[in-house]
Protein backbone atom coordinates (compact mmCIF):
# COMPACT_ATOMS: atom_id res chain seq x y z
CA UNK A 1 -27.64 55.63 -26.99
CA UNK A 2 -25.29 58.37 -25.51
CA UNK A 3 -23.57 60.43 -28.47
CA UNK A 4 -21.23 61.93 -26.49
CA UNK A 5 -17.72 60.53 -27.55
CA UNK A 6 -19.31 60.36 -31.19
CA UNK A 7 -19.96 64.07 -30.72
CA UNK A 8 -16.09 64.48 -30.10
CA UNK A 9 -15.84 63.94 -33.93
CA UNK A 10 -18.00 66.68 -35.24
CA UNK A 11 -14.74 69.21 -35.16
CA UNK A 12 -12.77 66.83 -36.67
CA UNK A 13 -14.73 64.95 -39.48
CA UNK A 14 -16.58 66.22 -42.52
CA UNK A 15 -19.99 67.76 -41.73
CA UNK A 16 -22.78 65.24 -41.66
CA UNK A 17 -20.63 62.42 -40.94
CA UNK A 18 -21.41 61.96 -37.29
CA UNK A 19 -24.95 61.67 -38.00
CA UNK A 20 -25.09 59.62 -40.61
CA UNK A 21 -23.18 57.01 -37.84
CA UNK A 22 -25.91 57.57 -35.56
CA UNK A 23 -28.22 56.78 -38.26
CA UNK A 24 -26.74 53.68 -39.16
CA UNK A 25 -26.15 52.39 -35.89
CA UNK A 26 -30.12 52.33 -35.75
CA UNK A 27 -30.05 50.21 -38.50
CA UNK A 28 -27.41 47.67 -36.80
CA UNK A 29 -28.32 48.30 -33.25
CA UNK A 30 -28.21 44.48 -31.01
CA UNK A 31 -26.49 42.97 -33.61
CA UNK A 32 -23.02 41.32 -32.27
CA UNK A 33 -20.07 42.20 -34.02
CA UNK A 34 -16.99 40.03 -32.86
CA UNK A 35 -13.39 40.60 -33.96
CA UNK A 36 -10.59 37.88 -33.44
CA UNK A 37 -6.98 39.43 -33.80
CA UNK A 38 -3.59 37.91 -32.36
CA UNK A 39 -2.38 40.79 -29.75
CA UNK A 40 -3.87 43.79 -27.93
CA UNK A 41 -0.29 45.13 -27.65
CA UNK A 42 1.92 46.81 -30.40
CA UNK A 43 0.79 47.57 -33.89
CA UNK A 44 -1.99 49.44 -36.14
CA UNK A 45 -4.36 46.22 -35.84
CA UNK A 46 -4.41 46.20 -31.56
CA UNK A 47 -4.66 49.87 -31.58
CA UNK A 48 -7.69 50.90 -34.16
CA UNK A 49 -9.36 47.96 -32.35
CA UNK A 50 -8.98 49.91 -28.76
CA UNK A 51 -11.13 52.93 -30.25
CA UNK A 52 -12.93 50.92 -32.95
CA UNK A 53 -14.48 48.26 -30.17
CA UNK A 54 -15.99 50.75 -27.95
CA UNK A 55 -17.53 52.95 -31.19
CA UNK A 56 -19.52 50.23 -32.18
CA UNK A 57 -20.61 49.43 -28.90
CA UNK A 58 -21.59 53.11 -28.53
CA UNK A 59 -23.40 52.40 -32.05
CA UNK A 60 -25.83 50.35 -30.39
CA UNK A 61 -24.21 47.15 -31.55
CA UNK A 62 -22.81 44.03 -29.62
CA UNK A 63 -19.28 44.41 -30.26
CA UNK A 64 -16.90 42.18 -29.10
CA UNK A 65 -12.37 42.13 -29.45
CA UNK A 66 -11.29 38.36 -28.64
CA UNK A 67 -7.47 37.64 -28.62
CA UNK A 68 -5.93 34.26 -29.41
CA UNK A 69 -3.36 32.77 -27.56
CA UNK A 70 -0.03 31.79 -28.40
CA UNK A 71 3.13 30.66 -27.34
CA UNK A 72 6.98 31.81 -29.18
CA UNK A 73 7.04 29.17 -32.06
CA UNK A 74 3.40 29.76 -32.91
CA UNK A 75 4.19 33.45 -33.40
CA UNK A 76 7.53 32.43 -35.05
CA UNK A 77 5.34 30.25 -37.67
CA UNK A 78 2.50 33.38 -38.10
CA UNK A 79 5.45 35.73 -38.81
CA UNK A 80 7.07 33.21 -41.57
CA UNK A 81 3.16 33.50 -42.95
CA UNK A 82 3.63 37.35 -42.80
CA UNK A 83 6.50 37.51 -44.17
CA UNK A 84 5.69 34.93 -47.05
CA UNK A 85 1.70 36.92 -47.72
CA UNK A 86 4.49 39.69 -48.64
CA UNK A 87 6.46 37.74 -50.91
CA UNK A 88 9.44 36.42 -48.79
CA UNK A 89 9.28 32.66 -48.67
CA UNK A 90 10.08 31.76 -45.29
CA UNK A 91 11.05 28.11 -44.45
CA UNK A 92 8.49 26.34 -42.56
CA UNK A 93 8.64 22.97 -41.34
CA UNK A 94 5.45 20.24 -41.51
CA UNK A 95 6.06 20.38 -37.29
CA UNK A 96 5.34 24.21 -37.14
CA UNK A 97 2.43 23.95 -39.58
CA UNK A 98 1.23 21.12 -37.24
CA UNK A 99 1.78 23.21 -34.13
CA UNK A 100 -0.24 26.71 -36.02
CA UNK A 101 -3.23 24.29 -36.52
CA UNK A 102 -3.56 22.55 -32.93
CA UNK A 103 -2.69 26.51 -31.53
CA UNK A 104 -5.79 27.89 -33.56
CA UNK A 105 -8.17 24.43 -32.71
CA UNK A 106 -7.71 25.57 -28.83
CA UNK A 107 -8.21 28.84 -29.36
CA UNK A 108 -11.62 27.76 -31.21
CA UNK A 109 -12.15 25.87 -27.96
CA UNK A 110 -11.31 28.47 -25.71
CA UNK A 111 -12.86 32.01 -27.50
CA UNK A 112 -15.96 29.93 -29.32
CA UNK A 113 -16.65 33.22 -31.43
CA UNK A 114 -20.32 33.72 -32.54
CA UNK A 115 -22.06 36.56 -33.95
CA UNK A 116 -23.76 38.04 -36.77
CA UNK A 117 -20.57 38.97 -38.16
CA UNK A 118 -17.19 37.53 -37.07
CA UNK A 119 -14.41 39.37 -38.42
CA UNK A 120 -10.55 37.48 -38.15
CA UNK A 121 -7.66 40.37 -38.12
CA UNK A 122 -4.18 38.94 -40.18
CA UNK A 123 -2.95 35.16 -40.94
CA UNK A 124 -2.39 34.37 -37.18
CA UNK A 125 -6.09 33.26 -36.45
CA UNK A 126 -7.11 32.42 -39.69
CA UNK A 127 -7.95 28.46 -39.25
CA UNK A 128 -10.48 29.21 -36.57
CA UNK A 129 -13.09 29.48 -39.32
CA UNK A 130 -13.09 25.53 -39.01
CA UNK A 131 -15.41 26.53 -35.46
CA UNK A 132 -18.12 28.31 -37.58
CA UNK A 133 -21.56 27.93 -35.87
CA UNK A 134 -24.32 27.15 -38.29
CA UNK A 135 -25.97 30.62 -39.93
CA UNK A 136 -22.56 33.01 -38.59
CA UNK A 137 -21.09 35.45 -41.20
CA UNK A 138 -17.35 34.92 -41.26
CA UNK A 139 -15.17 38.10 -42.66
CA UNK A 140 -11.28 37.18 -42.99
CA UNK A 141 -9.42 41.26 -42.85
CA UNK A 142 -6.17 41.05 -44.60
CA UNK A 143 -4.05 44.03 -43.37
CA UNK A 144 -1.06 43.29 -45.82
CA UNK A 145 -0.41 43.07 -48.95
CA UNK A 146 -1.62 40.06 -50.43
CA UNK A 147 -0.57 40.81 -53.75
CA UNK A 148 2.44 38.52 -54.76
CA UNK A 149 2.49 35.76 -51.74
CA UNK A 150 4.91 33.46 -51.83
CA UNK A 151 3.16 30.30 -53.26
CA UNK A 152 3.71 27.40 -50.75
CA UNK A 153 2.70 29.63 -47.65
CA UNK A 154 -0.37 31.20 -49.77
CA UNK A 155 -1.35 27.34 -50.78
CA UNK A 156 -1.44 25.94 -47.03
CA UNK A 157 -3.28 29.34 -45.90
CA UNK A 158 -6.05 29.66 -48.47
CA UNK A 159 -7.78 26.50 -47.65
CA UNK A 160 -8.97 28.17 -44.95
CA UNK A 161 -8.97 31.57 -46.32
CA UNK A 162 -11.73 29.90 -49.15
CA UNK A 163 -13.84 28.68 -46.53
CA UNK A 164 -14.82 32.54 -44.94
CA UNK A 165 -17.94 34.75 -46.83
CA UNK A 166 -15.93 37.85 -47.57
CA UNK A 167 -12.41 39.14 -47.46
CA UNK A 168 -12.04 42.86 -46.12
CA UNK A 169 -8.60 44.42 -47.56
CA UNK A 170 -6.89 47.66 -47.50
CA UNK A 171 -6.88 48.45 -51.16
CA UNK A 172 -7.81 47.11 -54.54
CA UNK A 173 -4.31 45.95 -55.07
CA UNK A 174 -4.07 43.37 -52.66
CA UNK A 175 -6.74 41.03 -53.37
CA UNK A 176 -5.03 39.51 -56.53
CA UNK A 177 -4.95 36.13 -55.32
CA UNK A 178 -8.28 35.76 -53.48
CA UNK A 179 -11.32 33.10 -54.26
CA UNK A 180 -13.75 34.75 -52.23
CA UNK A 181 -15.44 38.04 -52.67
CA UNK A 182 -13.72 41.02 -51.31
CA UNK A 183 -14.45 44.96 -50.03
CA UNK A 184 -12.00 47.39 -49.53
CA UNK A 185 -11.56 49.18 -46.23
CA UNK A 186 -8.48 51.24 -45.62
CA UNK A 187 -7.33 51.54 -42.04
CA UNK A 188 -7.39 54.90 -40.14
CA UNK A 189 -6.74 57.02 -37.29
CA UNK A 190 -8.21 58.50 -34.33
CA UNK A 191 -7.89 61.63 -34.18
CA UNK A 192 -9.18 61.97 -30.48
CA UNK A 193 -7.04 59.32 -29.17
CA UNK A 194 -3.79 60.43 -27.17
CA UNK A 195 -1.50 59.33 -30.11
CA UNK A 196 -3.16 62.60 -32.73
CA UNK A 197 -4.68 64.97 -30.28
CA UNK A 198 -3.68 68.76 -30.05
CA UNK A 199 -0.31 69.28 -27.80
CA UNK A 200 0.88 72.64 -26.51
CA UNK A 201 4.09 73.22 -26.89
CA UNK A 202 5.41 73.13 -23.72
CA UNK A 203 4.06 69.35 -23.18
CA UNK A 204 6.05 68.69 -26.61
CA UNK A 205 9.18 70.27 -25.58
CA UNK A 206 8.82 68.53 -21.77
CA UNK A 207 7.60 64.64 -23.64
CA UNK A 208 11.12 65.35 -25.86
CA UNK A 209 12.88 65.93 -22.91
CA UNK A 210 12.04 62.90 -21.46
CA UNK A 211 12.92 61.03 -24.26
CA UNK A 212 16.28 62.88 -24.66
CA UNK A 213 15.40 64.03 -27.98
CA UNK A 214 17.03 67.95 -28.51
CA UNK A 215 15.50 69.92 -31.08
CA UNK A 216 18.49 72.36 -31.58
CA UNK A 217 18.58 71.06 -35.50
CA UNK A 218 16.12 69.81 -37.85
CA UNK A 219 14.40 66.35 -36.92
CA UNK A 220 13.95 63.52 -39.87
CA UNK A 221 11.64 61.32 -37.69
CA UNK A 222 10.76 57.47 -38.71
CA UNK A 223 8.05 55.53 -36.18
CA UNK A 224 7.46 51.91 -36.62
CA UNK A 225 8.17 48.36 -35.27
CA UNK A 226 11.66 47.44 -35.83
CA UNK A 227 10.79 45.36 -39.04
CA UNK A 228 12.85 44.59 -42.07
CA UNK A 229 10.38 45.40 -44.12
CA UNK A 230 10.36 49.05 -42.57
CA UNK A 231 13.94 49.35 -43.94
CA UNK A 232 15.29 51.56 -40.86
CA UNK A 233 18.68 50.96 -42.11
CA UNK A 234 17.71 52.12 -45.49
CA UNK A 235 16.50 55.24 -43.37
CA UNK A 236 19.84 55.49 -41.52
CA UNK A 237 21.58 55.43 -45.13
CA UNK A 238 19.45 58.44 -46.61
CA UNK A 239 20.00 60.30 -43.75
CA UNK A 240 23.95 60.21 -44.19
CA UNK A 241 23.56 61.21 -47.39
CA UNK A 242 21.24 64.38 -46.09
CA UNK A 243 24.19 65.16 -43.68
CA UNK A 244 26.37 65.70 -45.97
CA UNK A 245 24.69 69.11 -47.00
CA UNK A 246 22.38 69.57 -43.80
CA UNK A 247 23.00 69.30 -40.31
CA UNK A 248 19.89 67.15 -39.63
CA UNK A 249 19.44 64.80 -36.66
CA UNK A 250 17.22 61.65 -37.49
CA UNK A 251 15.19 59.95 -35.07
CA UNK A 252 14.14 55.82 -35.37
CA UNK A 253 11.63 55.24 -32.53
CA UNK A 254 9.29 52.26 -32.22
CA UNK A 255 9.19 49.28 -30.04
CA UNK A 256 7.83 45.47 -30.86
CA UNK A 257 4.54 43.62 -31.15
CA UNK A 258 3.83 40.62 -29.27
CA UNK A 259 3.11 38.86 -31.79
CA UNK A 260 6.53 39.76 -33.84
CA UNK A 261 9.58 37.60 -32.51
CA UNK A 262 12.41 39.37 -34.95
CA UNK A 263 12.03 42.91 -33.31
CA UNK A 264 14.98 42.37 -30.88
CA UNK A 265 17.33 41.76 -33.93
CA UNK A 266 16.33 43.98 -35.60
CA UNK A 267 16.72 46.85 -33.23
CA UNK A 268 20.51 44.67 -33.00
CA UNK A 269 21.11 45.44 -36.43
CA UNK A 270 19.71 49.65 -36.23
CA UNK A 271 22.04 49.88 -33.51
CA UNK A 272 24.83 48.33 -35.14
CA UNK A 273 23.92 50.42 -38.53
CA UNK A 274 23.84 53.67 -36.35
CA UNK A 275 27.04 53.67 -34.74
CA UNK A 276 28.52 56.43 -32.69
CA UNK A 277 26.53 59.05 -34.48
CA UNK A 278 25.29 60.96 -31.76
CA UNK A 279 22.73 62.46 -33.92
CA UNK A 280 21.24 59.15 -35.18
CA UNK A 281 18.93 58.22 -31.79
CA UNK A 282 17.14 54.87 -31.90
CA UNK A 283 14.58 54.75 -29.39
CA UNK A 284 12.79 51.53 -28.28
CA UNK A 285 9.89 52.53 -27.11
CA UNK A 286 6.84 50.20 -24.82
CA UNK A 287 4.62 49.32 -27.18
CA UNK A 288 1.72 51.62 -26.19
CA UNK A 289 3.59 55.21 -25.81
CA UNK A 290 0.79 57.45 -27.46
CA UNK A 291 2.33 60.59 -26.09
CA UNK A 292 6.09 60.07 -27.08
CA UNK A 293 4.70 59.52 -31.09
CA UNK A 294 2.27 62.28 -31.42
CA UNK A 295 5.42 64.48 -29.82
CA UNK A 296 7.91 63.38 -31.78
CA UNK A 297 5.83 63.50 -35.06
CA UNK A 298 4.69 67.35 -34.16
CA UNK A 299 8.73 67.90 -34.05
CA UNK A 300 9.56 66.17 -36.75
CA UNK A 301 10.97 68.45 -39.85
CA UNK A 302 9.84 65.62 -41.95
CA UNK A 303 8.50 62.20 -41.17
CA UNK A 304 9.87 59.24 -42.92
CA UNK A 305 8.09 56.17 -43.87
CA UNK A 306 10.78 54.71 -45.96
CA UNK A 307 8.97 50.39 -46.05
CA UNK A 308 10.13 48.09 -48.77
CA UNK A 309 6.68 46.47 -48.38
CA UNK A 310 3.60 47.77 -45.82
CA UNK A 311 0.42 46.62 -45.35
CA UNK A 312 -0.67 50.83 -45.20
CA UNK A 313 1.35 52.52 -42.42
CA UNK A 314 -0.66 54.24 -39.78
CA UNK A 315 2.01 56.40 -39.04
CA UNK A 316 1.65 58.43 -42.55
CA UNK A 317 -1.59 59.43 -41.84
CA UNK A 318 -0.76 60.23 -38.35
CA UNK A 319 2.20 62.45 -39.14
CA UNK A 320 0.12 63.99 -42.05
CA UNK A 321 -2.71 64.62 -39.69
CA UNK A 322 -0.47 66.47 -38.02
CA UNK A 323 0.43 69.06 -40.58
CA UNK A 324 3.79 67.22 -41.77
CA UNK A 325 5.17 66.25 -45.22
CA UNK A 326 6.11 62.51 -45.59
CA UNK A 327 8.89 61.08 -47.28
CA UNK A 328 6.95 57.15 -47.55
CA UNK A 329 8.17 54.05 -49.81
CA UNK A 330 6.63 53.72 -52.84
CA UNK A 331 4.65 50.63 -51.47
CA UNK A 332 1.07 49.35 -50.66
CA UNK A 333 -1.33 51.58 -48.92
CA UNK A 334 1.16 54.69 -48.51
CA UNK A 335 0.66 55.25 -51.79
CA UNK A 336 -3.13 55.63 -51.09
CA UNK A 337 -2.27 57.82 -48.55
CA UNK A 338 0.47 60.20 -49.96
CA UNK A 339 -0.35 61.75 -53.62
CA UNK A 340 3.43 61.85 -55.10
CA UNK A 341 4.24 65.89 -54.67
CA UNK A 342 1.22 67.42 -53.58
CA UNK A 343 1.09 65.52 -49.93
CA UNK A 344 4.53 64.55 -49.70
CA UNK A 345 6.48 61.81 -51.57
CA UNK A 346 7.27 58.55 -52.37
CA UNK A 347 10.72 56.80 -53.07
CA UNK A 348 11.64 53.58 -53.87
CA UNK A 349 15.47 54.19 -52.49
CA UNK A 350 17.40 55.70 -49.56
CA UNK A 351 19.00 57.54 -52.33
CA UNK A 352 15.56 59.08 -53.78
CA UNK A 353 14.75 59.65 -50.04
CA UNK A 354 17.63 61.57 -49.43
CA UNK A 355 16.82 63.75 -52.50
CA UNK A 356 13.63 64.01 -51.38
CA UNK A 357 14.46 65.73 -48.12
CA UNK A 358 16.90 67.96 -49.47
CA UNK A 359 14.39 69.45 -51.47
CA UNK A 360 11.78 69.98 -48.45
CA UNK A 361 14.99 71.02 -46.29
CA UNK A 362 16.11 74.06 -49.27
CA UNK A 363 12.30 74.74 -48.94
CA UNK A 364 9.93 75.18 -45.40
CA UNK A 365 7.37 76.73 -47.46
CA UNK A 366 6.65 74.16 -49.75
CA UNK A 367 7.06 71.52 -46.61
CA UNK A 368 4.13 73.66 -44.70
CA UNK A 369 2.17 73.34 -47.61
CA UNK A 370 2.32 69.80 -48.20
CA UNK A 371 1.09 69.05 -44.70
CA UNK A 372 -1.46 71.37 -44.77
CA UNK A 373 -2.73 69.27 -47.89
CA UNK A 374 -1.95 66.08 -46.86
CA UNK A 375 -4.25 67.28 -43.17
CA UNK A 376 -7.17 67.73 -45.55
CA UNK A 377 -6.73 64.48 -46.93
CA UNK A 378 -7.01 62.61 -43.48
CA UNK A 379 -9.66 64.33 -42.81
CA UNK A 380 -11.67 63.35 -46.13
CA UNK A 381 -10.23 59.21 -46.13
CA UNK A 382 -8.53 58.07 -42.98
CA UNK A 383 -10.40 58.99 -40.31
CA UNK A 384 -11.71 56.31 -37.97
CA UNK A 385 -15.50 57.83 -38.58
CA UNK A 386 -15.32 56.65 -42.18
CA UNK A 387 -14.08 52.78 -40.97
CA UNK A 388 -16.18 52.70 -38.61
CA UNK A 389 -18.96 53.56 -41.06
CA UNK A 390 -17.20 50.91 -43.33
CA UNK A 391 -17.31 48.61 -40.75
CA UNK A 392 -20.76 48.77 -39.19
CA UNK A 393 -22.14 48.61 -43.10
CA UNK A 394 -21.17 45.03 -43.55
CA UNK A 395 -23.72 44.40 -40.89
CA UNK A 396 -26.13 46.12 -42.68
CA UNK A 397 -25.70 46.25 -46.35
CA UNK A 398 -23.17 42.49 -46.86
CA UNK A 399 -21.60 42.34 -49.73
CA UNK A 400 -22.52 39.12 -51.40
C-alpha cells in the first residue's frame, strides 16, 4: 500500500495517528466497504465521502460510494422525512410514501450493494435494506438529529430502520428513539482538501474579489445550504442589531443540495429579508466551491452558525480549523464542537447572537484566542483521520 496521501496527515493530526491507520488497515485490508448515500453534490454527507472513499481504498480495503437515483417528488418526500427526523411533521400523502418505496426497490435493482459492511447515509435510501444478501453487515448512519422525530414519519421509517445490525450517529443524543444497537461517530473535516488548506493572502484577497466580497469593514460570515433550519434570517436579524453599534458587513453564502428541493425559496425569502442593505451580501454559490468557503471563512471576523436544529455543521469545525471564533446555535452536534466561551459560543437567539458578537467585536484579543483553542480542538476530535479510524473499526472490531 502507498502511504503517501496518508503521510499528508502527519503535520496535521496528533502524533501516532497516521500509523496506527496503517496498522489497522492491515487488519481490514480486501474487505469491501460500500456506502449508499442520495447525492454526490452539495452537503457534509457527499463531501466527507469524496476524501473518505479513496482513504479507505488507500487502507487496503474495497471501498465502494453508490448513489441512488431519484426524481423531484422522491426528494420532495425524503426532505418531508428530514424535516419530520427533526421534529417538524411534514404532510405526506399514502401516494408519496408509495412512490419513496418503488424509488428505493429500483435502486436495490439497479446498485445491488454487497459487502462486508454496507453502510446507508440519511433517510433517503433507507428501505434498500429489504435487498440484503444473505451473511452482509448492514449499518444505517443517521446524520441528524434523531432525537424528538415527529411520530408518524419516525413510525413508517423505523420498520426498516429495525431491520439493519447497527446504527452509526453523530452523538449520544440522537439515538433516543432507536431499537437497534448504536456507535457514535462524529463527522469531520479534511484538512488537506481545497475547502481547509493554507491560503496566502493574496489568493484570499483575489478569491474575494471574485466573489465581490470587500473587506474594508469587519466580516460576520454564515456558510450553509439555504435551509430553514439554518435560520439565515435569524442571522440577518442579529446582524441589524450588531449594526447598530458596529459597522459590520455580514456575508450568507451557500448554494443547494440535489437532494434538497426548498433551497430556491429559501434563498427567495434571504433575499427578500436582506433588502437593499448593501452590506448584507447573499451569495449562491455551485455546490462544490471549496475555494470561495475556505476564503471567505479565513476573512471572516467571526463565523456564524446560527441553526435552530443541525445534524453537526461541518462548517464550525471548518471555520474553527481555521483559527476563528464561532457564534453556533445551541443545537445538536455544534455543541460537541464549540465549548460555550472557551471555543466560541452558543445562542439560542438572534438576540443572544448579536450580544455575542459585540462582545468578540469590543475584543480581537479574546476572538484570536478562542480560535486558537477551538484549532486545537479540531485537531484532537474532528479530523477526518479519527473517522476514518472510526470507520474502518466497524470492519474490524463490530459492535454487537
Amino acid at each position: 500500500m502507498s502511504d503517501v496521501a496518508l503521510d499528508g496527515y502527519r503535520d496535521h493530526a496528533r502524533a501516532g495517528v497516521v500509523d496506527g491507520l496503517v496498522r489497522l488497515g492491515e487488519l481490514a485490508r480486501g474487505r469491501r466497504f460500500v456506502h449508499v448515500s442520495s447525492t454526490r453534490v452539495g452537503g457534509g454527507v457527499a463531501e466527507i465521502l469524496h476524501r473518505l472513499v479513496p482513504l479507505m481504498g488507500e487502507l487496503g480495503l474495497d471501498a465502494q460510494w453508490d448513489v441512488i437515483d431519484g426524481d423531484p417528488d422522491f426528494f420532495a418526500t425524503t426532505k418531508a422525512f428530514h424535516n419530520a427526523i427533526q421534529g417538524v411533521e411534514t404532510p405526506v400523502t399514502e401516494a408519496m410514501l408509495d412512490h419513496y418505496l418503488a424509488v428505493n426497490r429500483a435502486n436495490a435493482r439497479r446498485l445491488a450493494p454487497q459487502g462486508d459492511l454496507v453502510l446507508v447515509h440519511d433517510p433517503q435510501p433507507v428501505p434498500l435494506v429489504e435487498a440484503r444478501a444473505p451473511g452482509d453487515r448492514w449499518v444505517w448512519r443517521c446524520h441528524i438529529d434523531l432525537s424528538a422525530p415527529a411520530p408518524r414519519a419516525w413510525s413508517f421509517l423505523r420498520r426498516w430502520v429495525d431491520r439493519y445490525d447497527l446504527a452509526v450517529v453523530s452523538l449520544d443524543a440522537f439515538a433516543r428513539p432507536l431499537a437497534i444497537p448504536y456507535v457514535v461517530v462524529p463527522p469531520s473535516i479534511d484538512p488537506l482538501a481545497e475547502k481547509n488548506r493554507p491560503m496566502p493572502p493574496e489568493e484570499i484577497a483575489a478569491t474575494l474579489e471574485t466573489l465581490g466580497v470587500p473587506v474594508d469593514k469587519p466580516l460576520l460570515v454564515q456558510i450553509s445550504r439555504f435551509d430553514r433550519f439554518k435560520d439565515p434570517v435569524g442571522v440577518i436579524a442579529a446582524y441589524r442589531a450588531v449594526k447598530r453599534r458596529h459597522d459590520v458587513r455580514l456575508v450568507l453564502a451557500g448554494g443547494g443540495a440535489t437532494d434538497d428541493p426548498e433551497g430556491d425559496r429559501v434563498l427567495a425569502e434571504v433575499r427578500e429579508a436582506a433588502g437593499r442593505d448593501p452590506d448584507i451580501l447573499v451569495l449562491d454559490l455551485p455546490a462544490w466551491a471549496p475555494l470561495a468557503v475556505n476564503a471567505l471563512q479565513r476573512a471572516a471576523t467571526i463565523v456564524v452558525q446560527k441553526s435552530t436544529r443541525e445534524g453537526f455543521g461541518l462548517t464550525v469545525a471548518e471555520a474553527m480549523w481555521k483559527g476563528k471564533p464561532v457564534i453556533g446555535g445551541r443545537v445538536g452536534g455544534i455543541t460537541l464542537q464549540i465549548l460555550d466561551g472557551i471555543t466560541g459560543y452558543t445562542v439560542a437567539s438572534p438576540e443572544e447572537a448579536a450580544a455575542r458578537a459585540e462582545h468578540l467585536l469590543d475584543r480581537p484579543e479574546l476572538a484570536r484566542t478562542m480560535g486558537a483553542r477551538g484549532r486545537e480542538r479540531v485537531r484532537e476530535r474532528f479530523l477526518i483521520t479519527r473517522h476514518l479510524h472510526d470507520y474502518v473499526s466497524l470492519l474490524v472490531r463490530p459492535t454487537p
